[in-house]
C-alpha atoms as a PDB file:
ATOM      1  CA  UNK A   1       0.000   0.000   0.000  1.00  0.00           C
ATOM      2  CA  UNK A   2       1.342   3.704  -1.027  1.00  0.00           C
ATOM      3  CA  UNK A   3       2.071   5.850   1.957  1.00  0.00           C
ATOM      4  CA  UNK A   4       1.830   8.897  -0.280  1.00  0.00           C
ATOM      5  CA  UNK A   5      -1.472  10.400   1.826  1.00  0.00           C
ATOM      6  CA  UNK A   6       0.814   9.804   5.042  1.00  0.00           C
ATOM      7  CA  UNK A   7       3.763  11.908   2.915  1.00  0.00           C
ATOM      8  CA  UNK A   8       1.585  14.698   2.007  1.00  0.00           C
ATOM      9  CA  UNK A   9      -0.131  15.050   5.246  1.00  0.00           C
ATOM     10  CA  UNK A  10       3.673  15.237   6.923  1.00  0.00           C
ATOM     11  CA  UNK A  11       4.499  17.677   4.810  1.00  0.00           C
ATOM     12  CA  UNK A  12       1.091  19.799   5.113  1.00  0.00           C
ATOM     13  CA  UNK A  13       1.911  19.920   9.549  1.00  0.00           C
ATOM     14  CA  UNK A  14       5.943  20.689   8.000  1.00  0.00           C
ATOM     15  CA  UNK A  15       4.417  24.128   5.986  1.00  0.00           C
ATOM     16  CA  UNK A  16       2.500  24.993   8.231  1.00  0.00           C
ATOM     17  CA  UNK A  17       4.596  24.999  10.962  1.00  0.00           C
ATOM     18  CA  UNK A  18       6.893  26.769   9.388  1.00  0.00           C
ATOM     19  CA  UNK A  19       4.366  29.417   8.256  1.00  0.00           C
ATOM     20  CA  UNK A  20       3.523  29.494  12.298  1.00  0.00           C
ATOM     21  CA  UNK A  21       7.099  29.931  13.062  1.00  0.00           C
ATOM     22  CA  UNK A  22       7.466  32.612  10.404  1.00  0.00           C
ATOM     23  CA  UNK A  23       4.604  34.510  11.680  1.00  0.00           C
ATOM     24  CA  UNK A  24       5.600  34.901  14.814  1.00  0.00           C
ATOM     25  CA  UNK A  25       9.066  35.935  14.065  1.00  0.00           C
ATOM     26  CA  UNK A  26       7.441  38.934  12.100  1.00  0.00           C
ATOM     27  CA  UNK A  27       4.489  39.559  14.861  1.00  0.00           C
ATOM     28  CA  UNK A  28       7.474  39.375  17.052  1.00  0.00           C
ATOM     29  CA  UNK A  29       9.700  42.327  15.355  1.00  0.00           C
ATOM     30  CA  UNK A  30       9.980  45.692  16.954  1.00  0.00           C
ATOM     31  CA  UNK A  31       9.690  48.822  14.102  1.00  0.00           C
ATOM     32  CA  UNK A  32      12.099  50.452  17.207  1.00  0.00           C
ATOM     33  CA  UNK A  33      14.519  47.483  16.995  1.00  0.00           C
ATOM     34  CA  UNK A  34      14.918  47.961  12.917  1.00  0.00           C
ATOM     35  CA  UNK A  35      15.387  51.678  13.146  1.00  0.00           C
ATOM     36  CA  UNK A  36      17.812  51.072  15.577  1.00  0.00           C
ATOM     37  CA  UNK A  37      19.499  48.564  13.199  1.00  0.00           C
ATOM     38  CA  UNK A  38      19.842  51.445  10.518  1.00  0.00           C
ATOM     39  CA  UNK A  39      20.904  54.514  12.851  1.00  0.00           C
ATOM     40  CA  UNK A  40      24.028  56.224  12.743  1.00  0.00           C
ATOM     41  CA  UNK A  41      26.642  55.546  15.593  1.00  0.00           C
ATOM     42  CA  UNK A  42      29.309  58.061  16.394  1.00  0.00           C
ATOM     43  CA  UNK A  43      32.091  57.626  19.030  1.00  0.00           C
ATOM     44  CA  UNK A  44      31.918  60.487  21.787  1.00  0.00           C
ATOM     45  CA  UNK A  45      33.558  61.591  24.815  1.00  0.00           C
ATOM     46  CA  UNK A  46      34.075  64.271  27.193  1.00  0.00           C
ATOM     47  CA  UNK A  47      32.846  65.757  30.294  1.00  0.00           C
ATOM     48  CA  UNK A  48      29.704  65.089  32.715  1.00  0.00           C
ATOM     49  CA  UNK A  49      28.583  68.544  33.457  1.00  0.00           C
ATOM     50  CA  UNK A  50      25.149  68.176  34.565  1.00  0.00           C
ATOM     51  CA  UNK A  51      23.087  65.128  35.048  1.00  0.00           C
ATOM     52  CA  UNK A  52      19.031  65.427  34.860  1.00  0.00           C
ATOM     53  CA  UNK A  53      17.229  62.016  35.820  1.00  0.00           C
ATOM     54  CA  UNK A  54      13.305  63.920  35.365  1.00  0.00           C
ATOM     55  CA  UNK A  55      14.312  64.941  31.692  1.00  0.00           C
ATOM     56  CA  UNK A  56      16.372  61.979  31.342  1.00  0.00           C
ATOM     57  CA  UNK A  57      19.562  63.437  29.951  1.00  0.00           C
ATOM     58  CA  UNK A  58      22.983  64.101  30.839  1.00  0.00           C
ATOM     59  CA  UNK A  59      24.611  67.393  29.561  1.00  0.00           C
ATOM     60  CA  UNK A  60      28.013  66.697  28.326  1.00  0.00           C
ATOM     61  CA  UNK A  61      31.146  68.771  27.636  1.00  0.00           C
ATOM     62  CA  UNK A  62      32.185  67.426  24.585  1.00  0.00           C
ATOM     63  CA  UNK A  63      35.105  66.630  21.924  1.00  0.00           C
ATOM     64  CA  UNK A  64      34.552  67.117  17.966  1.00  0.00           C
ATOM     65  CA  UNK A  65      32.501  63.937  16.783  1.00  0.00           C
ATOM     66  CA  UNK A  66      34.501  62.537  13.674  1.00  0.00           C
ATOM     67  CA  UNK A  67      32.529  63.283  10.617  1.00  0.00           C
ATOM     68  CA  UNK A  68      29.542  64.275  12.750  1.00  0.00           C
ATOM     69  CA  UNK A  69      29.573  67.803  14.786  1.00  0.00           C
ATOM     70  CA  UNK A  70      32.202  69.795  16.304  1.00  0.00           C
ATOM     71  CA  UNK A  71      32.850  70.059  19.646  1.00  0.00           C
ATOM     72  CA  UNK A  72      29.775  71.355  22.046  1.00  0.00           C
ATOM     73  CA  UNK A  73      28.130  71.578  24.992  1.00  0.00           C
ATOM     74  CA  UNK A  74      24.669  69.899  24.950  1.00  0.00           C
ATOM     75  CA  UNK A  75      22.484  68.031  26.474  1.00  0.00           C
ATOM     76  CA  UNK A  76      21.681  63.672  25.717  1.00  0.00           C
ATOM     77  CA  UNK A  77      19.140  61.696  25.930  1.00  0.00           C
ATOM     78  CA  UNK A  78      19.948  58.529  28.205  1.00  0.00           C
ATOM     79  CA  UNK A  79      18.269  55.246  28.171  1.00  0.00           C
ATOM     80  CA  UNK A  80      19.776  53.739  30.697  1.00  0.00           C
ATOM     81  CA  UNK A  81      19.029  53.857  34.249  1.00  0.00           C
ATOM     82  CA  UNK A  82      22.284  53.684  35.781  1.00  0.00           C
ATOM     83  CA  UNK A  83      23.925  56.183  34.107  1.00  0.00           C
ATOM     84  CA  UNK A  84      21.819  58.563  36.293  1.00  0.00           C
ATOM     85  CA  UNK A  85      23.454  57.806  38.743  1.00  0.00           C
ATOM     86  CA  UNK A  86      26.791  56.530  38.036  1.00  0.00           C
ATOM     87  CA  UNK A  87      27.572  59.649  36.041  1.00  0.00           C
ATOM     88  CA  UNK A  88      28.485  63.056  37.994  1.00  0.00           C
ATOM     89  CA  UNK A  89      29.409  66.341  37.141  1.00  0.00           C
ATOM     90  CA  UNK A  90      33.079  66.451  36.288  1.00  0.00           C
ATOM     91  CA  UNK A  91      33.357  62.821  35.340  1.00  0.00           C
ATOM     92  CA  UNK A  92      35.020  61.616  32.200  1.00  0.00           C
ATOM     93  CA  UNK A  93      32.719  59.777  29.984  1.00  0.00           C
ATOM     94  CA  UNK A  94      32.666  57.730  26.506  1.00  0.00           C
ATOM     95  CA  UNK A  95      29.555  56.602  24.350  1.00  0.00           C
ATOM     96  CA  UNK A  96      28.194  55.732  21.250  1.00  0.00           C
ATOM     97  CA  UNK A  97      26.103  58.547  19.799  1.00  0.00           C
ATOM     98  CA  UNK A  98      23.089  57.091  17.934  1.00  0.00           C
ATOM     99  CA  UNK A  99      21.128  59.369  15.484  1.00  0.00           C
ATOM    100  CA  UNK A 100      18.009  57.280  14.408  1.00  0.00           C
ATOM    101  CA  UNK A 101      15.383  59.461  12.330  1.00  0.00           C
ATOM    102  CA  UNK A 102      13.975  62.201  14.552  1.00  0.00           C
ATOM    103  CA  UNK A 103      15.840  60.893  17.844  1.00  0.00           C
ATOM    104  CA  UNK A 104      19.277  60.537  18.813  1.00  0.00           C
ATOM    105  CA  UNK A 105      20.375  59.086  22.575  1.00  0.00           C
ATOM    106  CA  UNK A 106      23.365  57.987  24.062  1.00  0.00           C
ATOM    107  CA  UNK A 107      24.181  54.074  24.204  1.00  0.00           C
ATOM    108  CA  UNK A 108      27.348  51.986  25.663  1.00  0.00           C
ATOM    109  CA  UNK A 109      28.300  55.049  28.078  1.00  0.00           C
ATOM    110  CA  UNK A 110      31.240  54.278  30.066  1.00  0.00           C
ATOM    111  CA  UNK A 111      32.094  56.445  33.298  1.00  0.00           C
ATOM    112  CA  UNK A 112      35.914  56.358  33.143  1.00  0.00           C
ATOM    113  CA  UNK A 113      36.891  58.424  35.875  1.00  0.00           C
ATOM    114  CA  UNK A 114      35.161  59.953  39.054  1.00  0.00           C
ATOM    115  CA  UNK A 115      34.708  63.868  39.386  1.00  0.00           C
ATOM    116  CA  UNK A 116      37.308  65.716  40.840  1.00  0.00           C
ATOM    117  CA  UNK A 117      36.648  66.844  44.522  1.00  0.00           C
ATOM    118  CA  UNK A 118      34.545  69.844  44.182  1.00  0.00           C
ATOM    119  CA  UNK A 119      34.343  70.118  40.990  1.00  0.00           C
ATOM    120  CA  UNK A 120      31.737  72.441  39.598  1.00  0.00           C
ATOM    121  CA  UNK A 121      28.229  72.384  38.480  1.00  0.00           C
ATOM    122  CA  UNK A 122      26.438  73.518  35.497  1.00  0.00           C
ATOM    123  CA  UNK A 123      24.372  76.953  36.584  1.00  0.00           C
ATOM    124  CA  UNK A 124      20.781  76.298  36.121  1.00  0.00           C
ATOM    125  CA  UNK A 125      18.508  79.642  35.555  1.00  0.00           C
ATOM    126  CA  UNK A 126      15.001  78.971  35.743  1.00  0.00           C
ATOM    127  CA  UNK A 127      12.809  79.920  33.253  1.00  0.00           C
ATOM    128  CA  UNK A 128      11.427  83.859  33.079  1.00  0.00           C
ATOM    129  CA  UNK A 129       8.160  84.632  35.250  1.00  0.00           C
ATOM    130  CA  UNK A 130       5.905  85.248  32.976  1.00  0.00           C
ATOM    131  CA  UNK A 131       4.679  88.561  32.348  1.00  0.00           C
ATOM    132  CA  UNK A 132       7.992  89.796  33.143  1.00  0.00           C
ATOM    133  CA  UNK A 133       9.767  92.331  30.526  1.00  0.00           C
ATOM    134  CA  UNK A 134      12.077  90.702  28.065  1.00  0.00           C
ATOM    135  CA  UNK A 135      15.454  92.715  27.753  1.00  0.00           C
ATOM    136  CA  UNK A 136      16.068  94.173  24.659  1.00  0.00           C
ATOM    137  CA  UNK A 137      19.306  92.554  22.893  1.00  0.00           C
ATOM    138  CA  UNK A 138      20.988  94.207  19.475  1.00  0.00           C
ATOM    139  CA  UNK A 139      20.654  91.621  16.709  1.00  0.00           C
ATOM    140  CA  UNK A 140      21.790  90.991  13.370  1.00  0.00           C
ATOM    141  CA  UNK A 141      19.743  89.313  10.856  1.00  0.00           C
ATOM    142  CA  UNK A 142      19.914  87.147   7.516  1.00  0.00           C
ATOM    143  CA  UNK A 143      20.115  90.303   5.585  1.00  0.00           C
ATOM    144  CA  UNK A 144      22.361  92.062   7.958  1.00  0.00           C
ATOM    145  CA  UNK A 145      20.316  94.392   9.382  1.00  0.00           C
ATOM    146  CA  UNK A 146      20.801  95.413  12.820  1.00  0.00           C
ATOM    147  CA  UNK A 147      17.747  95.771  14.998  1.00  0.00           C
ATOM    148  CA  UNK A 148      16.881  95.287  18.506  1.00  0.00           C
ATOM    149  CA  UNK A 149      14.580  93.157  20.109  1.00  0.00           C
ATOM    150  CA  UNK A 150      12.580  95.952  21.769  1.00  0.00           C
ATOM    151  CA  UNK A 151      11.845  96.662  17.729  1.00  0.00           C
ATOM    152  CA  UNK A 152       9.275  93.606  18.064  1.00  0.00           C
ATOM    153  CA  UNK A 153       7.261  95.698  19.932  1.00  0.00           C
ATOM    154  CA  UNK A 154       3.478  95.806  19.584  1.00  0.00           C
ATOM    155  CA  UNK A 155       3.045  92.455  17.984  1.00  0.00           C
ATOM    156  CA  UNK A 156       3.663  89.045  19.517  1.00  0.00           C
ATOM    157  CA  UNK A 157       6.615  86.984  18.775  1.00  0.00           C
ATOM    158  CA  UNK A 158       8.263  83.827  19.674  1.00  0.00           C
ATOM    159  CA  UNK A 159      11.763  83.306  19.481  1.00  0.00           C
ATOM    160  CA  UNK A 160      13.644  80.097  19.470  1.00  0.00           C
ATOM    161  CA  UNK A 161      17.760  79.373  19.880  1.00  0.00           C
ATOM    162  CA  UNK A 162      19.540  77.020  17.122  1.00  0.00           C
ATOM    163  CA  UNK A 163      23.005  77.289  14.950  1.00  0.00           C
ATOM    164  CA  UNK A 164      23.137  76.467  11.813  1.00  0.00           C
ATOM    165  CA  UNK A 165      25.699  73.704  12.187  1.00  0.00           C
ATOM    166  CA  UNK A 166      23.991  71.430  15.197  1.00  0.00           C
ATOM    167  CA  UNK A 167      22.955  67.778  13.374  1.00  0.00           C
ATOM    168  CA  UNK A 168      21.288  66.667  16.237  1.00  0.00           C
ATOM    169  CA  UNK A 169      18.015  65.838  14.724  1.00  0.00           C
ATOM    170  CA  UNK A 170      15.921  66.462  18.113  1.00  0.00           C
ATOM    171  CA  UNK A 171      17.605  69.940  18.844  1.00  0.00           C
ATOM    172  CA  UNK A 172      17.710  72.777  15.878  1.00  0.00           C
ATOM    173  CA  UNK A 173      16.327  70.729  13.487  1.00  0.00           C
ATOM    174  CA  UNK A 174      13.117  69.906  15.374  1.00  0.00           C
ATOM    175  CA  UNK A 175      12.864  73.515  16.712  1.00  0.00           C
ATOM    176  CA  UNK A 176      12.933  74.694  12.715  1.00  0.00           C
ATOM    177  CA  UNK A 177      10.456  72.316  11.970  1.00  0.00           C
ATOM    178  CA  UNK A 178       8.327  73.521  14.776  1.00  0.00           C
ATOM    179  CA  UNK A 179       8.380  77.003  13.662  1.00  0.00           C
ATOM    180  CA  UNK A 180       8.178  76.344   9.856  1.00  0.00           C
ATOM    181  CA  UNK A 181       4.779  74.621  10.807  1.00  0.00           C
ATOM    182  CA  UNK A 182       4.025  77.677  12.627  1.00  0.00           C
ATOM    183  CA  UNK A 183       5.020  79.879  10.375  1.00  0.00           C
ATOM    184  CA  UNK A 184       2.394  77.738   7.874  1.00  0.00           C
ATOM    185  CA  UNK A 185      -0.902  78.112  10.358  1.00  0.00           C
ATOM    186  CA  UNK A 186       0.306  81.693  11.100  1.00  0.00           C
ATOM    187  CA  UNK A 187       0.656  82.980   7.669  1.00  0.00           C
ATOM    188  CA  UNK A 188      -2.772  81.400   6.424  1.00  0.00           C
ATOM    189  CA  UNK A 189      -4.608  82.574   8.986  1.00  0.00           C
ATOM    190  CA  UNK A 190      -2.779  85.873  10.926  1.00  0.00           C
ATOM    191  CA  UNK A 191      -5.722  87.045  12.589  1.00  0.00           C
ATOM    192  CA  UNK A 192      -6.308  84.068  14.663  1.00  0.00           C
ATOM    193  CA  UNK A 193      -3.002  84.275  15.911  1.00  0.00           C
ATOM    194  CA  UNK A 194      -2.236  87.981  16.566  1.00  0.00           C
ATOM    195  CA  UNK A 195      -0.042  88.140  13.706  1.00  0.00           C
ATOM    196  CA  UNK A 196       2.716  85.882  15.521  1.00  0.00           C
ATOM    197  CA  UNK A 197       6.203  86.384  14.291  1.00  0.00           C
ATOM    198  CA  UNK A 198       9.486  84.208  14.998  1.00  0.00           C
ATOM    199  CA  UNK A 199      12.558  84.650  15.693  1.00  0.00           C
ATOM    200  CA  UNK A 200      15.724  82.146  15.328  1.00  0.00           C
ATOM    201  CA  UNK A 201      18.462  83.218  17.270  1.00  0.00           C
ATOM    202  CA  UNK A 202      21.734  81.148  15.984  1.00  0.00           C
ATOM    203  CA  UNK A 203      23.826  80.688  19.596  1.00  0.00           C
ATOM    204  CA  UNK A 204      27.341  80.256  17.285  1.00  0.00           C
ATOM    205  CA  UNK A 205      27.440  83.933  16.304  1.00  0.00           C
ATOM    206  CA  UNK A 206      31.155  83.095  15.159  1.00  0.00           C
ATOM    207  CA  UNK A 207      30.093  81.070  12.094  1.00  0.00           C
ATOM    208  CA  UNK A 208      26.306  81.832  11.781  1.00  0.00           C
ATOM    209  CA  UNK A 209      27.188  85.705   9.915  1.00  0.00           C
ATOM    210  CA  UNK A 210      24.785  87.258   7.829  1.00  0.00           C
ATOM    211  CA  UNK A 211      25.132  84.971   4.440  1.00  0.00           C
ATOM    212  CA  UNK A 212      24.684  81.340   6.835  1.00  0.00           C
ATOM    213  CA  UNK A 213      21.858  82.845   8.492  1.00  0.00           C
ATOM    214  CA  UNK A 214      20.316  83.710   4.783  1.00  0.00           C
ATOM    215  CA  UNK A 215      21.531  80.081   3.238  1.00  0.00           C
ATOM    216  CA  UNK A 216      19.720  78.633   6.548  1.00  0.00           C
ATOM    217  CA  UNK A 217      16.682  80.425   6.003  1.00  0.00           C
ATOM    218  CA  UNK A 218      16.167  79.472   1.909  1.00  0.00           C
ATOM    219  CA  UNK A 219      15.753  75.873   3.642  1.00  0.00           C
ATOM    220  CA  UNK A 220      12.543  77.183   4.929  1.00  0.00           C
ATOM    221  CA  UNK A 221      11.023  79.884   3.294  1.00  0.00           C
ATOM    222  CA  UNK A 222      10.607  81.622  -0.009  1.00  0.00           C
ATOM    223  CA  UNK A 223      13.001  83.877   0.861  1.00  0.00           C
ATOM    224  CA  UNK A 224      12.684  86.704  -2.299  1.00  0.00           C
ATOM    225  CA  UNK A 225       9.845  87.674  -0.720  1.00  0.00           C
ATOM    226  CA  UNK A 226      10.314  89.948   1.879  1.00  0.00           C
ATOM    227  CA  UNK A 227       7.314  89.812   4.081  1.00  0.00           C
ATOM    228  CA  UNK A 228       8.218  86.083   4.800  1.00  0.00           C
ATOM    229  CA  UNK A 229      11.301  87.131   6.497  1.00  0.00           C
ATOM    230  CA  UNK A 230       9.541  90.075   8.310  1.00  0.00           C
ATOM    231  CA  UNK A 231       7.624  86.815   9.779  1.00  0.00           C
ATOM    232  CA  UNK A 232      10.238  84.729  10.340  1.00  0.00           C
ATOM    233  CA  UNK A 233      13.698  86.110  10.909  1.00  0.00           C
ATOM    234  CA  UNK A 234      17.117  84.418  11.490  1.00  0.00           C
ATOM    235  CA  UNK A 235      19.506  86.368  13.237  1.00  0.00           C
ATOM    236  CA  UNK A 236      22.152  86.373  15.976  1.00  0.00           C
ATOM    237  CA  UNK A 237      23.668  88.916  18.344  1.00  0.00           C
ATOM    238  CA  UNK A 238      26.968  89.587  20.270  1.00  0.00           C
ATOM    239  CA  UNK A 239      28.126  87.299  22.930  1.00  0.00           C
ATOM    240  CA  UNK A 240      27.449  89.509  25.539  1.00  0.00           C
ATOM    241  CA  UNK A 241      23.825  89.650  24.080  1.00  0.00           C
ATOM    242  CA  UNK A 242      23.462  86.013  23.905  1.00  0.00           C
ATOM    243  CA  UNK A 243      24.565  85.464  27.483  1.00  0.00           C
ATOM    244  CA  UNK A 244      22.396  88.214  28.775  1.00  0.00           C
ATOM    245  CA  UNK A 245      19.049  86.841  27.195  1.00  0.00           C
ATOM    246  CA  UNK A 246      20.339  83.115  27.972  1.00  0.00           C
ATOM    247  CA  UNK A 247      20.329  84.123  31.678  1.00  0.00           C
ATOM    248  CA  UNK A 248      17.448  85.397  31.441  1.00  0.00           C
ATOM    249  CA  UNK A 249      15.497  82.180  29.725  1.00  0.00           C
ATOM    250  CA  UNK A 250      17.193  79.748  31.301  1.00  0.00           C
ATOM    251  CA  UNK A 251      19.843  78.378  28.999  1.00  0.00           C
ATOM    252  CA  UNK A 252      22.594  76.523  30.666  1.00  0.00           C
ATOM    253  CA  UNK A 253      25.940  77.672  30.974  1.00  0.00           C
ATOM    254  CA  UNK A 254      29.275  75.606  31.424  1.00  0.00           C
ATOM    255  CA  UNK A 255      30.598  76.102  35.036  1.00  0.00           C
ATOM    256  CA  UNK A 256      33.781  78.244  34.216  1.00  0.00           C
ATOM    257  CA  UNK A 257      30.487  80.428  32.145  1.00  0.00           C
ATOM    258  CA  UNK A 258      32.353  81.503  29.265  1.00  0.00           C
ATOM    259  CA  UNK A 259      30.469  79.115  27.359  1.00  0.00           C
ATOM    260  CA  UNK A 260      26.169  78.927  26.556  1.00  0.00           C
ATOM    261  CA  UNK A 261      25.020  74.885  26.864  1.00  0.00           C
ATOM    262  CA  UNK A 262      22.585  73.601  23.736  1.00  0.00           C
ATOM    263  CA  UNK A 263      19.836  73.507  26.027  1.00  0.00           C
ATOM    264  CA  UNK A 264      16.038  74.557  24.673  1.00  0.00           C
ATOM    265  CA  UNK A 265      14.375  77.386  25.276  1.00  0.00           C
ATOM    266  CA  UNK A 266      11.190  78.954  23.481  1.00  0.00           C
ATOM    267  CA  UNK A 267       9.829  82.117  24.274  1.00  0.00           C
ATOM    268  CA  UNK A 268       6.332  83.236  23.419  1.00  0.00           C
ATOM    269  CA  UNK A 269       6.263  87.319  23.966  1.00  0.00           C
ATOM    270  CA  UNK A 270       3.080  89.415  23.657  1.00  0.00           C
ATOM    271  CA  UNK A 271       2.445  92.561  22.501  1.00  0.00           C
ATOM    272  CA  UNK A 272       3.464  94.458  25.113  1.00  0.00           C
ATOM    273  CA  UNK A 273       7.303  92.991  25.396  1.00  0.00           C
ATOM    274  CA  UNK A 274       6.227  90.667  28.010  1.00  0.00           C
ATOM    275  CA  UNK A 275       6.635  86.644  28.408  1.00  0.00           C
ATOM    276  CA  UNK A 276       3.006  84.816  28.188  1.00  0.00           C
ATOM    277  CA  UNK A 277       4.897  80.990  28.102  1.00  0.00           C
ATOM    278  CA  UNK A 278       8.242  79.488  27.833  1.00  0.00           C
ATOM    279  CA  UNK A 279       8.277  76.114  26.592  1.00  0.00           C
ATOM    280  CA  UNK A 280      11.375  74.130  27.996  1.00  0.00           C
ATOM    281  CA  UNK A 281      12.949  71.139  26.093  1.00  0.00           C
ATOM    282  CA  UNK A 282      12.058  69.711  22.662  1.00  0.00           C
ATOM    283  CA  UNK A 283       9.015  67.778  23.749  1.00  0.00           C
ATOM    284  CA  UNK A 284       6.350  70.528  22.886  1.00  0.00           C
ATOM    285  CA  UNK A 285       4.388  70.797  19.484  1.00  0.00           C
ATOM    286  CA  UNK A 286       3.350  73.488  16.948  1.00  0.00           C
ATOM    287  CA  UNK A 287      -0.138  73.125  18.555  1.00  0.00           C
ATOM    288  CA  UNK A 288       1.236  73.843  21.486  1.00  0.00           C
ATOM    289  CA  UNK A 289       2.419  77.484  20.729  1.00  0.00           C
ATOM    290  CA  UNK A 290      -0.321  78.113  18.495  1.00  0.00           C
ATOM    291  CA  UNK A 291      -2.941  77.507  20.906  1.00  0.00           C
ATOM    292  CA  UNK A 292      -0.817  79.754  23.110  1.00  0.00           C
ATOM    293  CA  UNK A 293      -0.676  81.962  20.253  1.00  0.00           C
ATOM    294  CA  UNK A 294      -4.628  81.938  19.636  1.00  0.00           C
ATOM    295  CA  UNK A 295      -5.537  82.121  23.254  1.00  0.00           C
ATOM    296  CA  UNK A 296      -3.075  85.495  23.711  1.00  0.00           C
ATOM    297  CA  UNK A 297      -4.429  87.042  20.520  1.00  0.00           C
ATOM    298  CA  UNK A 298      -8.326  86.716  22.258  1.00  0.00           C
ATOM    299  CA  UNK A 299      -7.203  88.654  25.354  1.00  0.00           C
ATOM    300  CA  UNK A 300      -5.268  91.441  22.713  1.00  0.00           C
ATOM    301  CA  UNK A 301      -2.043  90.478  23.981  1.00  0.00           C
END
C-alpha cells in the first residue's frame, strides 16, 4: 500500500509549521529594533557637566565627533538607568552617539573616571516669570540688518535658539520644523493668531554671519519675498547679548560660564514685550504654541 497520503499530510503539519514559526518571528519584530538597526553611531567623549534624571539626559562637555559635529556643549538623551546615577558632574565619559530618524540618545556610556573633589556644576537659571519684561538685545539678521529686540514691539513673537551647524536631529532641526509649521498656520490665517512672528536666534554667532543665516533660512522659506522674512527672521547677536538673554530664559551655561550649553528654550512674547509661556525642552508641538498663540491674541495680547 502507497504511503503517499501519510507523505503529504507530513508535509502539510511541515508548511505549516513553518508558516507558524514565520509569523511569529514577524508579529514578534519591533519597528524600534529595525530603526535602531539602521541609525548612525558616532564615538563620543568628554565631560559630565550636569546630570538630569526627570528629563532623562545628561549634559556633556564634549570633543569634535569625527565626521559628525564639532565640539559642544549639549544636552543627551539617556536610556539607561544607571547612568543617572553613576555619572556626575566632572566625570570623564565615553559613548556611542546614535542618530536614528527624529531621535538621537546615548548608548554603551562608560564612566571612566570619578569627578574631581569639588568640581563644579552647570548653573541652572530657571525659566522667566511670565509677564515679566524681556530685555532688549541688538541683533543681526539674515540680511544684515541690525535691529533690537525691543523693535518687536506691539506684535507678539516667539523666538527660538539654534546654529546652523547642530545635526542633532531632536535639537535645531526639530525647533525649525516647529516654527516652519508655525510659520504655515500663522501665515494662512494671521488674525487668529495675533499676527505671531518668529525669531531664530543662531547661539554660534562666530560662524552663523549674515550669508549662513540667509543660506539657513532658503531651507525654509521663499526667501525673495520679503514679508516672509519680516515673519520669520534668522539672526544672531553679540556674545554679551546672547549670554544676557540666555540668563534670562534659562539656557545653561558651562561652570567656568564663558560658554552657553545647547539647552532649549522657546519664548512666546506678547504685545506688550512681556513673556506669556516658555516652553522648555524639545518635547512641545506646533499646537502647542499656536494655541498659546490663539488664546493670547483673544485677550489682545
Amino acid at each position: 500500500m502507497s504511503n503517499y497520503p501519510a507523505l503529504r499530510r507530513l508535509a502539510l503539519a511541515a508548511l505549516v509549521g513553518l508558516a507558524i514559526v514565520t509569523l511569529g518571528a514577524c508579529a514578534g519584530s519591533d519597528p524600534a529594533d529595525e530603526a535602531d538597526a539602521d541609525a548612525r553611531r558616532y564615538d563620543l567623549s568628554g565631560t559630565v557637566v550636569s546630570v538630569d534624571r526627570e528629563q532623562r539626559t545628561v549634559t556633556v562637555d564634549h570633543e569634535p565627533v569625527a565626521d559628525f559635529m564639532g565640539a559642544m556643549t549639549m544636552p543627551f538623551n539617556i536610556r539607561d538607568d544607571w547612568v543617572f546615577g553613576a555619572a556626575k558632574p566632572g566625570a570623564s565619559v565615553s559613548a556611542t552617539l546614535v542618530v536614528s530618524g527624529a531621535a538621537s540618545w546615548l548608548e554603551d556610556v562608560v564612566v571612566r573616571t570619578a569627578p574631581a573633589e569639588g568640581a563644579a556644576v552647570e548653573a541652572v537659571v530657571p525659566a522667566p516669570d511670565v509677564g515679566s519684561e524681556v530685555p532688549s538685545i541688538d541683533l543681526i539678521d539674515q540680511s544684515g540688518n541690525t535691529l533690537g529686540l525691543a523693535s518687536y514691539g506691539g506684535t507678539p513673537y516667539a523666538f527660538t535658539f539654534i546654529y546652523t551647524r547642530c545635526p542633532i536631529p531632536d535639537f535645531c532641526p526639530r525647533m525649525s520644523e516647529h516654527f516652519d509649521a508655525v510659520y504655515q498656520a500663522v501665515a494662512s490665517d494671521p488674525a487668529r493668531y495675533g499676527d505671531l512672528r518668529l525669531l531664530s536666534l543662531s547661539i554660534d554667532p562666530d560662524y552663523d554671519t549674515p550669508e549662513v543665516l540667509m543660506e539657513y533660512a532658503q531651507r525654509y522659506l521663499p526667501t525673495d519675498e520679503p514679508s516672509a522674512l519680516e515673519r520669520w527672521r534668522f539672526a544672531t547677536s553679540t556674545t554679551a547679548g546672547l549670554f544676557e538673554l540666555g540668563e534670562y530664559t534659562g539656557l545653561r551655561f558651562r561652570p567656568d560660564g564663558t560658554e552657553l550649553v545647547h539647552s532649549l528654550r522657546t519664548v512666546l512674547v506678547g504685545s506688550d514685550g512681556r513673556v506669556l509661556e516658555t516652553f522648555i525642552g524639545n518635547s512641545w508641538t506646533p499646537e502647542d504654541l499656536l494655541g498659546a498663540a490663539e488664546n493670547a491674541a483673544g485677550r489682545g495680547r
